[in-house]
Protein backbone atom coordinates (compact mmCIF):
# COMPACT_ATOMS: atom_id res chain seq x y z
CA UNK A 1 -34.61 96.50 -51.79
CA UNK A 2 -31.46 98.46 -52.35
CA UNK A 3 -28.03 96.92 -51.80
CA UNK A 4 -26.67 97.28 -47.63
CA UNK A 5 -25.65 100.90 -47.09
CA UNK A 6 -27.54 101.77 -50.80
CA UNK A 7 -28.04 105.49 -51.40
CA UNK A 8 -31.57 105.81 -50.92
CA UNK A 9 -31.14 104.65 -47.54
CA UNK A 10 -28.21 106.91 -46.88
CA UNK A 11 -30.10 110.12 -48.38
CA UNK A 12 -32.76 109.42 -45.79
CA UNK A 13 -30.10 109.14 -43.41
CA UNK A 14 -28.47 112.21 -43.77
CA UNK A 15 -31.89 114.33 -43.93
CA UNK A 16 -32.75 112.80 -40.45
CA UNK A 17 -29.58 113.07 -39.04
CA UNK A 18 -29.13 116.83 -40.28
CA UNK A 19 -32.89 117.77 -39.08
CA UNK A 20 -31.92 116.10 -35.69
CA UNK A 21 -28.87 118.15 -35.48
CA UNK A 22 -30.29 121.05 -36.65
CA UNK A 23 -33.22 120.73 -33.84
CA UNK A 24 -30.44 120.21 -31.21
CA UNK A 25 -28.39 122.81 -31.84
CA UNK A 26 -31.60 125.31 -31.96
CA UNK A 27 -32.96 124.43 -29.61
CA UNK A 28 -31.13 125.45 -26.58
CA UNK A 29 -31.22 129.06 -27.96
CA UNK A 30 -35.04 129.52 -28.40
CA UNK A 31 -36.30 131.85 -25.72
CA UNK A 32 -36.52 130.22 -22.36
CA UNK A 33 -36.24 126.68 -23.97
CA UNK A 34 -33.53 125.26 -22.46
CA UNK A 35 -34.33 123.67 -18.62
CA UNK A 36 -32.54 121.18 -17.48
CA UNK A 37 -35.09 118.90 -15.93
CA UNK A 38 -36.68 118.69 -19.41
CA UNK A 39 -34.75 119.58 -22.47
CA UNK A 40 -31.57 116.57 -21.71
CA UNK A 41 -32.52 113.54 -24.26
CA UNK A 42 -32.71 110.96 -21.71
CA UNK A 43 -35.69 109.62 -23.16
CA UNK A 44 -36.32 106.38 -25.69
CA UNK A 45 -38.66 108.78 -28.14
CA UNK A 46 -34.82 111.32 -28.10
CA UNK A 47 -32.62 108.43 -29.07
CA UNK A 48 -34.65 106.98 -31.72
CA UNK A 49 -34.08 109.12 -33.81
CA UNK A 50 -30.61 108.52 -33.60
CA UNK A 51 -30.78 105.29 -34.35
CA UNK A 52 -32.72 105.53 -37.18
CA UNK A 53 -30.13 107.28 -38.76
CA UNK A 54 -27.60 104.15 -38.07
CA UNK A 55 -30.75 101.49 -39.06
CA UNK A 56 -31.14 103.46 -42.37
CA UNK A 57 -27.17 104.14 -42.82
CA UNK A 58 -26.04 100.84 -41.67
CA UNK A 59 -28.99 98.52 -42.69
CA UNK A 60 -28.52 97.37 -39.45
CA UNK A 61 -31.24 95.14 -38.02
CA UNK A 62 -30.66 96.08 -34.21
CA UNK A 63 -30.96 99.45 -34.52
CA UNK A 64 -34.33 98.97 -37.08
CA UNK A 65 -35.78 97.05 -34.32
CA UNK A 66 -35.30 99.51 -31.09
CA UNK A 67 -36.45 102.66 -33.86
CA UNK A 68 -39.74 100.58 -34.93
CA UNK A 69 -40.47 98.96 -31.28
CA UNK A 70 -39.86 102.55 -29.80
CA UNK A 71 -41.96 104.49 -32.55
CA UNK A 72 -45.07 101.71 -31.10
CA UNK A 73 -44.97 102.86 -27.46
């Protein structure tokens, strides 16, 4: 297990964080992909992967536990 905050964990971070940016930003400007009812991340599956980023960045057990009990339902 690497050290809290180690780079391996960090790398993986940044690759998930910059593929979820990248898919936000994108996103809205696909043709006719941006409605309102469905395309605001007000789901658990949309801020998962957001906290995945802080779990693997942070080491952080909280945020490890809401990412792998979400990624089961």
């Amino acid at each position: 297990m690497t050290p809290r905050g180690g780079p391996l964990g960090r790398g993986y971070a940044v690759v998930l964080a910059v593929a979820a940016v990248t898919m936000l930003v994108y996103y809205p400007f696909e043709p006719g992909g941006f409605r309102l009812g469905t395309s605001l991340p007000l789901e658990l599956c949309d801020l998962a992967e957001f906290t995945a980023v802080i779990a693997l960045w942070t080491k952080n057990r909280r945020a490890a536990a809401f990412t792998y009990y979400v990624a089961l339902t």
